[in-house]
Protein backbone atom coordinates (compact mmCIF):
# COMPACT_ATOMS: atom_id res chain seq x y z
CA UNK A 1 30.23 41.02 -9.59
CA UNK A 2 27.04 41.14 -11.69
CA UNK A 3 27.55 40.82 -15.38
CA UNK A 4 24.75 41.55 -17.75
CA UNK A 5 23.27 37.89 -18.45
CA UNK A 6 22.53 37.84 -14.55
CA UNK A 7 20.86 40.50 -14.63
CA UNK A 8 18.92 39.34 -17.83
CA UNK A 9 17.76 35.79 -16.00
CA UNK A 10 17.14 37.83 -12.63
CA UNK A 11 14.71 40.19 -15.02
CA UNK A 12 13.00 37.29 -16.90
CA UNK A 13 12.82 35.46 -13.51
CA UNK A 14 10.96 38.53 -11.95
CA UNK A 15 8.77 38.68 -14.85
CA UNK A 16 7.72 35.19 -14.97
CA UNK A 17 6.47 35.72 -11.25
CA UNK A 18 4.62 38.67 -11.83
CA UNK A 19 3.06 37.27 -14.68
CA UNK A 20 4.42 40.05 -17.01
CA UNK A 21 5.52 37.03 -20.20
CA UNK A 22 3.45 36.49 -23.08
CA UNK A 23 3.90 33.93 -26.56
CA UNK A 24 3.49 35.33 -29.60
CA UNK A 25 1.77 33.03 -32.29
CA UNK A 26 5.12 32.18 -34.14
CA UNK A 27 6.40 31.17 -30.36
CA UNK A 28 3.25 29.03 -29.96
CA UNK A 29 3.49 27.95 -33.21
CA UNK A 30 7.37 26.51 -32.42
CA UNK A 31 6.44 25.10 -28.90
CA UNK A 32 3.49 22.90 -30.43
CA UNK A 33 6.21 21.28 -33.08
CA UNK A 34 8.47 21.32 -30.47
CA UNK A 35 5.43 19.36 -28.40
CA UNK A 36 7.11 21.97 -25.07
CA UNK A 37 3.69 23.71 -23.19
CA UNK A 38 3.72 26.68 -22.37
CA UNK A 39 4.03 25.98 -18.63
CA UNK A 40 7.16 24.33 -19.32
CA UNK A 41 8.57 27.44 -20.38
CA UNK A 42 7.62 29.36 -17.89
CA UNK A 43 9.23 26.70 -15.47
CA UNK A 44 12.01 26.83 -17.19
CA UNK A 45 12.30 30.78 -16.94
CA UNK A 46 11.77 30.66 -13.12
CA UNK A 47 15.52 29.12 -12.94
CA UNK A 48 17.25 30.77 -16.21
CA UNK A 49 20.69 30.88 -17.01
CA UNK A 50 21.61 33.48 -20.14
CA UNK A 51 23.73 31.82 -22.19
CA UNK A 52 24.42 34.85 -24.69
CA UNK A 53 22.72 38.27 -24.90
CA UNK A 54 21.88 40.08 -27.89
CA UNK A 55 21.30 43.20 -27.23
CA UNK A 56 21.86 44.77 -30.53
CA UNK A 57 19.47 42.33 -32.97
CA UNK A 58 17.73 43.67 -36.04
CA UNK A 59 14.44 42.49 -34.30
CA UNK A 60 14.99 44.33 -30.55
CA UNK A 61 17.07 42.84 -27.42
CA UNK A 62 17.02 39.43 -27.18
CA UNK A 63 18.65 36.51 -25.65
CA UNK A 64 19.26 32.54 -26.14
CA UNK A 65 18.76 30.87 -22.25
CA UNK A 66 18.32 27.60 -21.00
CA UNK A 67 16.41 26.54 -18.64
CA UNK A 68 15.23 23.17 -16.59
CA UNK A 69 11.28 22.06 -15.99
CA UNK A 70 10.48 20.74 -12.42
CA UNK A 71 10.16 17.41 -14.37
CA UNK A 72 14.31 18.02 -15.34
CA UNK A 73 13.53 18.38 -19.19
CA UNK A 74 15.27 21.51 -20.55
């Protein structure tokens, strides 16, 4: 059975691959203080499990996932 958080990491998973993802400054701004690179992230994505799904946020659908780099850092 397929619940909705699979189908959320299969999505961000397809999107990553098609190169359909993009940062906006505040999430550029975070990843530099965070010292994470961009290509981290996206590594990350590739392989994403959705921990919880908010589909009803003030800001739009979103989601809190975690991920692992090739390098194993999450």
């Amino acid at each position: 059975m397929t619940t909705d958080t699979d189908k959320i990491g299969t999505k961000l998973s397809a999107d990553v691959q098609e190169n359909r993802v993009f940062f906006t400054r505040h999430a550029l701004a975070e990843l530099v203080e965070d010292q994470i690179t961009t290509e981290e992230v996206l590594e990350a994505l590739v392989f994403v499990q959705v921990l919880e799904n908010y589909a009803q946020h003030q800001r739009g659908a979103c989601c809190l996932v975690a991920g692992l780099t090739t390098k194993g850092r999450w």
